[in-house]
C-alpha atoms as a PDB file:
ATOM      1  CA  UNK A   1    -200.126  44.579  90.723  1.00  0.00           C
ATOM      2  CA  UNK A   2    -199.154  47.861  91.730  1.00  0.00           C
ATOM      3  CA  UNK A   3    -197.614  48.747  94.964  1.00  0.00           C
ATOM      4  CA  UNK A   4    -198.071  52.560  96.456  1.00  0.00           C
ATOM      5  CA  UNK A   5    -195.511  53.473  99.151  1.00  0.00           C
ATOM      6  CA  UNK A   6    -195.242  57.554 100.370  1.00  0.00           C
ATOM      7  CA  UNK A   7    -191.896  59.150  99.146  1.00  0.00           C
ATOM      8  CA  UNK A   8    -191.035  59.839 103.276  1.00  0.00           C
ATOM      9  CA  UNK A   9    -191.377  55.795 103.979  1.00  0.00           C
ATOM     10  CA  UNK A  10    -189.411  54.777 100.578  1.00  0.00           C
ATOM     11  CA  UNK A  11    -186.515  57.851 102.100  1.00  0.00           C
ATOM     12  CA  UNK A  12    -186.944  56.116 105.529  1.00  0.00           C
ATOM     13  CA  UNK A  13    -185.679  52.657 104.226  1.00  0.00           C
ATOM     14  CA  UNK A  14    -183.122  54.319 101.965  1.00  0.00           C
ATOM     15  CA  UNK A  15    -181.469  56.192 104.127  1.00  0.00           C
ATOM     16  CA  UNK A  16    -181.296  53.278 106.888  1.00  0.00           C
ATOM     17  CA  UNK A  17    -179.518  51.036 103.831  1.00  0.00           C
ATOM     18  CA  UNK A  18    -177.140  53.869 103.138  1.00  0.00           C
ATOM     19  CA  UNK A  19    -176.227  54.220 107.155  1.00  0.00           C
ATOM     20  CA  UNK A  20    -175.733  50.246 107.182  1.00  0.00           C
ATOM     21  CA  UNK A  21    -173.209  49.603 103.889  1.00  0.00           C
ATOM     22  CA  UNK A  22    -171.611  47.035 106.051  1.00  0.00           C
ATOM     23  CA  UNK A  23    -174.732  44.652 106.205  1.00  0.00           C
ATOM     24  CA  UNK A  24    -178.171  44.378 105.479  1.00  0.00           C
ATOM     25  CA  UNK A  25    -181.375  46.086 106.900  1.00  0.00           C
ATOM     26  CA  UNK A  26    -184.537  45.168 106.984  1.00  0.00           C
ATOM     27  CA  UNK A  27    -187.979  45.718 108.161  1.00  0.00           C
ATOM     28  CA  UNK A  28    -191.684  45.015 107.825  1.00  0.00           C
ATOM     29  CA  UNK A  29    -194.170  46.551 105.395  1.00  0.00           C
ATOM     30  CA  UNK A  30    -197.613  47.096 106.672  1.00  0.00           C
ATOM     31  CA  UNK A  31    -200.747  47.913 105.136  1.00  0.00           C
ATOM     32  CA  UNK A  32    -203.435  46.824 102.880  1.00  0.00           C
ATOM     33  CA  UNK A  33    -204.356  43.658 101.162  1.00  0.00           C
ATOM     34  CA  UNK A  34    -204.708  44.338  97.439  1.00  0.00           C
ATOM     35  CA  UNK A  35    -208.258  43.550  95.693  1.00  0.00           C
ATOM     36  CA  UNK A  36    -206.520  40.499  94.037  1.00  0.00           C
ATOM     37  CA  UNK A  37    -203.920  38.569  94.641  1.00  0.00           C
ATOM     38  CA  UNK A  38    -203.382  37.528  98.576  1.00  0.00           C
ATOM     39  CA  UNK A  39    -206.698  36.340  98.690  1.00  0.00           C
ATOM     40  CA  UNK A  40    -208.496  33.592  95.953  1.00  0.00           C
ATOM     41  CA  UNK A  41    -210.648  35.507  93.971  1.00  0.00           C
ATOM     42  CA  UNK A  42    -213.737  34.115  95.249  1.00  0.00           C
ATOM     43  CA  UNK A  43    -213.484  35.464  98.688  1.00  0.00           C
ATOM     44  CA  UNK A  44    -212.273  38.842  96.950  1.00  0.00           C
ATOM     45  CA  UNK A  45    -215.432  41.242  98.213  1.00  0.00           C
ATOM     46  CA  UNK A  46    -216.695  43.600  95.736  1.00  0.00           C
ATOM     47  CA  UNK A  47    -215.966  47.658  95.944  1.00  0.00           C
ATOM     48  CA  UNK A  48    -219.431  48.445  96.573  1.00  0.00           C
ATOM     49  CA  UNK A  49    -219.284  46.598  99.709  1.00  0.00           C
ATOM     50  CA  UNK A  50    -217.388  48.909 101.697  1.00  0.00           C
ATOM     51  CA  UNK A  51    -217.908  46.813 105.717  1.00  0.00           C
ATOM     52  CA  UNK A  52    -216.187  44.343 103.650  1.00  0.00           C
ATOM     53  CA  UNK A  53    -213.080  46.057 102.677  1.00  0.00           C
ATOM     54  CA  UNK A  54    -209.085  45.437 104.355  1.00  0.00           C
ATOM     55  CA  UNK A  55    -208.847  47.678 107.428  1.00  0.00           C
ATOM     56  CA  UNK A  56    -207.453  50.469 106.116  1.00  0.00           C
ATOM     57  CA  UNK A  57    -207.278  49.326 102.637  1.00  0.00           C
ATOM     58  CA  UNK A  58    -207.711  51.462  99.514  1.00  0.00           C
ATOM     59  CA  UNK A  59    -208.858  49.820  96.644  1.00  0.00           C
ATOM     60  CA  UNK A  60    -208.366  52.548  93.502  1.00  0.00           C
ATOM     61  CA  UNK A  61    -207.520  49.886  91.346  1.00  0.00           C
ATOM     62  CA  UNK A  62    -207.496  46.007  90.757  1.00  0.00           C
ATOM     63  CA  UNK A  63    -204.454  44.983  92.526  1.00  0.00           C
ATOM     64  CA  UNK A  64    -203.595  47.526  93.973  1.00  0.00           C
ATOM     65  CA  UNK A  65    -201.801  47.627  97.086  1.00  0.00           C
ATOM     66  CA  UNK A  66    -200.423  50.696  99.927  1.00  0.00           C
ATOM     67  CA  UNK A  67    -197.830  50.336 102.061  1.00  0.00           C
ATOM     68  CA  UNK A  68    -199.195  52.340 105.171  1.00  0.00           C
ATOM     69  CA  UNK A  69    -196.025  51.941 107.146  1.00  0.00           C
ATOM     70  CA  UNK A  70    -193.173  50.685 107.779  1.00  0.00           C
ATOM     71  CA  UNK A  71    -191.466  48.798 110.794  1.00  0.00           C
ATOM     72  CA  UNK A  72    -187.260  49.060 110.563  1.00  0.00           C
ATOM     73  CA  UNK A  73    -186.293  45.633 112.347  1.00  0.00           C
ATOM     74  CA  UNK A  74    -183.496  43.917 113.588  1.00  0.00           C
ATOM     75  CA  UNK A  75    -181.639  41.697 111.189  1.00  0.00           C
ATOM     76  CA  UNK A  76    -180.735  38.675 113.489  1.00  0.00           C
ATOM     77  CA  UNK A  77    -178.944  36.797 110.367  1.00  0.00           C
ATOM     78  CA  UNK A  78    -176.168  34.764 111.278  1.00  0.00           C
ATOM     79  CA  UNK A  79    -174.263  36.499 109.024  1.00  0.00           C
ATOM     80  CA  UNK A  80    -175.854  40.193 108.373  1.00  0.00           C
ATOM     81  CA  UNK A  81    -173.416  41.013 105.519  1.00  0.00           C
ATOM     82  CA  UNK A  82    -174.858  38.917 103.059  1.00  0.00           C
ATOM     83  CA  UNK A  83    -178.432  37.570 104.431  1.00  0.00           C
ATOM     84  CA  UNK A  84    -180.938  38.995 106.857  1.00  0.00           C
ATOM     85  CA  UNK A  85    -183.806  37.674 109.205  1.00  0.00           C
ATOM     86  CA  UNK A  86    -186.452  39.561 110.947  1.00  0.00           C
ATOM     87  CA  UNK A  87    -186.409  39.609 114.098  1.00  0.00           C
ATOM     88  CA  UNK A  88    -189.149  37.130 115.041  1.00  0.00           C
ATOM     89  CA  UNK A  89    -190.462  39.037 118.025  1.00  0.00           C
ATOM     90  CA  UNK A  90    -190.913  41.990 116.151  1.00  0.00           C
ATOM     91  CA  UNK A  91    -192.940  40.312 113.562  1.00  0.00           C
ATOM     92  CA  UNK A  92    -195.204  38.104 116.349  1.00  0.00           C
ATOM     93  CA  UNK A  93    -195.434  42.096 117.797  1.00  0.00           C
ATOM     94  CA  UNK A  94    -196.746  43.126 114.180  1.00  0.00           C
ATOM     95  CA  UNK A  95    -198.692  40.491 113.242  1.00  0.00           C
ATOM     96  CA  UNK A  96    -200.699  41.013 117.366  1.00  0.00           C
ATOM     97  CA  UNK A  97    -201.563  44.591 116.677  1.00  0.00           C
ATOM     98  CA  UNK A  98    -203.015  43.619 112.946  1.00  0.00           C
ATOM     99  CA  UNK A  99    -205.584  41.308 114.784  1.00  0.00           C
ATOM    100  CA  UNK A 100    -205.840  44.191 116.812  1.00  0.00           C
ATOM    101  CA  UNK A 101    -207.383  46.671 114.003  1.00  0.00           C
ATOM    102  CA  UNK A 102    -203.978  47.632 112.743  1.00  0.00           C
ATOM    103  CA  UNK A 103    -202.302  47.882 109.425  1.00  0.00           C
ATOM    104  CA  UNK A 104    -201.295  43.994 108.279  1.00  0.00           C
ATOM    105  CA  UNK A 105    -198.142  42.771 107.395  1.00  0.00           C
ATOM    106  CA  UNK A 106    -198.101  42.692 104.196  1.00  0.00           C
ATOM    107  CA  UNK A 107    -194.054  42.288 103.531  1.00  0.00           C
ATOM    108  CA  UNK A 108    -190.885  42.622 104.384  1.00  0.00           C
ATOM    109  CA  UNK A 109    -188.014  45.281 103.072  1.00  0.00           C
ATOM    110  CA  UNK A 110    -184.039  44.397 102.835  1.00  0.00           C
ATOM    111  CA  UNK A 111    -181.250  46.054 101.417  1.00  0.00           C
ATOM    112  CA  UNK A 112    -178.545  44.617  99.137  1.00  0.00           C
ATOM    113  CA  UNK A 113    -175.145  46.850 100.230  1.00  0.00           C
ATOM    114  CA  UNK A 114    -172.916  45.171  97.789  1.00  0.00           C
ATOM    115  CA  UNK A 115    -175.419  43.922  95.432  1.00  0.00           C
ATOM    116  CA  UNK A 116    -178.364  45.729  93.156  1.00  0.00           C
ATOM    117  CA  UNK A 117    -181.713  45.655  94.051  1.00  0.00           C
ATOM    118  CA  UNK A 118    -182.749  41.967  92.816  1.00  0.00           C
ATOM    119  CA  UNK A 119    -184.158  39.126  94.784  1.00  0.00           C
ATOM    120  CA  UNK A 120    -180.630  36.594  94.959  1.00  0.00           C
ATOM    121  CA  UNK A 121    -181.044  33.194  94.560  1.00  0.00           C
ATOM    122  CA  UNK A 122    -180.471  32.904  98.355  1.00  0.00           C
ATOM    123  CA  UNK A 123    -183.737  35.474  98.357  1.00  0.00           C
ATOM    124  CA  UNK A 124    -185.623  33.045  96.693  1.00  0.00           C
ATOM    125  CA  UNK A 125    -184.593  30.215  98.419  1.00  0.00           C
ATOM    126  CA  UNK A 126    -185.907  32.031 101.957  1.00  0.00           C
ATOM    127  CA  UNK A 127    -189.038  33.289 100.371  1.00  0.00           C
ATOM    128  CA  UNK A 128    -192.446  31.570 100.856  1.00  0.00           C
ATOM    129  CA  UNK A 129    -194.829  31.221  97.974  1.00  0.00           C
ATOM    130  CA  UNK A 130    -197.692  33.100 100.137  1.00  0.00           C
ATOM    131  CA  UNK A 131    -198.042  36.467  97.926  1.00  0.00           C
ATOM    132  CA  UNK A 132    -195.845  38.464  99.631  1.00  0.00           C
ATOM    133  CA  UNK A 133    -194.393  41.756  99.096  1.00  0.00           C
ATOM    134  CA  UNK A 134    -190.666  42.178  99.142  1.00  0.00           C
ATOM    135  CA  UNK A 135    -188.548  45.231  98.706  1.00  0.00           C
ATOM    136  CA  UNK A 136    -185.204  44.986  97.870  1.00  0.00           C
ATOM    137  CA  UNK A 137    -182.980  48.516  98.036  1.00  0.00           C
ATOM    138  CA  UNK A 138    -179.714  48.653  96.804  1.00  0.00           C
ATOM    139  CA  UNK A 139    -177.449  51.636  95.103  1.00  0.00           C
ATOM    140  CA  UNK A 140    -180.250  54.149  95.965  1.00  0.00           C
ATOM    141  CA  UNK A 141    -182.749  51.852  94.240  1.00  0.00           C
ATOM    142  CA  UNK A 142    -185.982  50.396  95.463  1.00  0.00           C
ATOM    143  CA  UNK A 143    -187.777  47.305  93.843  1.00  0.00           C
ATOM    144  CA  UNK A 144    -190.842  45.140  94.825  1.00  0.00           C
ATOM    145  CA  UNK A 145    -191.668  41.786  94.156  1.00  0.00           C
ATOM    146  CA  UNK A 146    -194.087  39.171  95.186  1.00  0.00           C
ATOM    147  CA  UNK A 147    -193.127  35.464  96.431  1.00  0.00           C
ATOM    148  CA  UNK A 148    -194.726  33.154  94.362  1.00  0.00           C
ATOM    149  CA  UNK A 149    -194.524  29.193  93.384  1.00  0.00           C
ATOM    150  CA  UNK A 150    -193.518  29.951  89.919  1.00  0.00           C
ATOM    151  CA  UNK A 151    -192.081  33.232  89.807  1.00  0.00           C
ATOM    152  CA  UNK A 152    -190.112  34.721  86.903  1.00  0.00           C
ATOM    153  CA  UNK A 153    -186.984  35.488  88.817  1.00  0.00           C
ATOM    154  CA  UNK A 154    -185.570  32.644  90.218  1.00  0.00           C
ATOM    155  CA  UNK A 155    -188.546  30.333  90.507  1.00  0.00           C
ATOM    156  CA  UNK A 156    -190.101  32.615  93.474  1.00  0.00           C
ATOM    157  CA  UNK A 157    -190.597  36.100  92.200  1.00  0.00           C
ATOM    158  CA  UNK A 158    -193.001  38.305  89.846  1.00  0.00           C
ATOM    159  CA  UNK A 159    -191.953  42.010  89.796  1.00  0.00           C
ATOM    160  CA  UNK A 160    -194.449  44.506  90.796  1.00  0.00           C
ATOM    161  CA  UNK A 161    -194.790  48.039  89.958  1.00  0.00           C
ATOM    162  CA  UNK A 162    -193.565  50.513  92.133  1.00  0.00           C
ATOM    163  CA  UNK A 163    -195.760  53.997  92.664  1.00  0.00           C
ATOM    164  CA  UNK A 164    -193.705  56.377  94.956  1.00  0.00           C
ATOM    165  CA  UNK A 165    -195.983  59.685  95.795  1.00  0.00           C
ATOM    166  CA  UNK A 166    -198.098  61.359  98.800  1.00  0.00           C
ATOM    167  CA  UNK A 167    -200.062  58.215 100.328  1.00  0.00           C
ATOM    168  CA  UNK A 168    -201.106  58.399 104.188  1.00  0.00           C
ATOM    169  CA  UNK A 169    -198.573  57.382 106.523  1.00  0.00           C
ATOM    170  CA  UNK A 170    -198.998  55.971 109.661  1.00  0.00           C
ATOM    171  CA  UNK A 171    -196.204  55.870 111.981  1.00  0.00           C
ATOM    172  CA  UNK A 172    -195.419  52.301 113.309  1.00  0.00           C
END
């Protein structure tokens, strides 16, 4: 699996990790879902079938998945410093305007200010096993991963590729 996110969204959630060393940020990722992987692969529609395709989706390769934008959220943690917690409302908010013909959810970004950019244990311990994308930024570093039952890291997470270039943005 490969995940595609534009260099001015990947600077976005950098630079909000770098103004916050005292505690962690986080947001939501929006976008596509990739051609495998959320979804079994029977209900998986093929390419040529176009009225079939994720809203917005771009399907240039098996797996592959675009982060269309991102939504910077309030980390409502009991204890920011070492944890985080989106801010429910905002993802209900997110989650609305997807049924509504926007960009889905398809993650969630935090930052690691005294730690590298790794799922924790206590990461994988919050983390559903639905396929989702997390980003973890730490040190000037961005990683993704996807929450799985099984993962290599931890029991929960499989890494995935990162590809940082020009991809559309759309401003959330």
């Amino acid at each position: 699996m490969v995940l595609e996110i534009a260099t001015e969204l990947l600077d976005d959630i950098l630079s909000a990790a770098e103004r916050s060393p005292g505690g962690e940020i986080c947001g939501l990722l929006l976008g596509s879902v990739p051609r495998s992987g959320f979804l079994p692969a029977s209900t998986v529609p093929p390419a040529e079938t176009p009225s079939l395709l994720p809203r917005g989706g771009r399907l240039d390769e098996p797996g592959m998945t675009v982060v269309a934008a991102v939504t910077p959220c309030r980390n409502i943690a009991n204890d920011p410093v070492i944890r985080f917690e989106i801010d429910p409302i905002a993802l209900l908010a997110a989650r609305r305007a997807a049924r509504s013909g926007g960009p889905r959810v398809i993650g969630y970004y935090h930052s690691h200010p005294s730690g590298d950019a790794v799922p924790s244990p206590r990461d994988a311990m919050d983390a559903a096993p639905d396929g989702a994308i997390w980003m973890i930024v730490a040190r000037g570093q961005a990683t993704a991963w996807r929450a799985v039952q099984g993962g290599v890291l931890h029991g929960r997470f499989n890494p995935v590729a990162l590809r940082v270039g020009a991809v559309p943005v759309t401003q959330a």
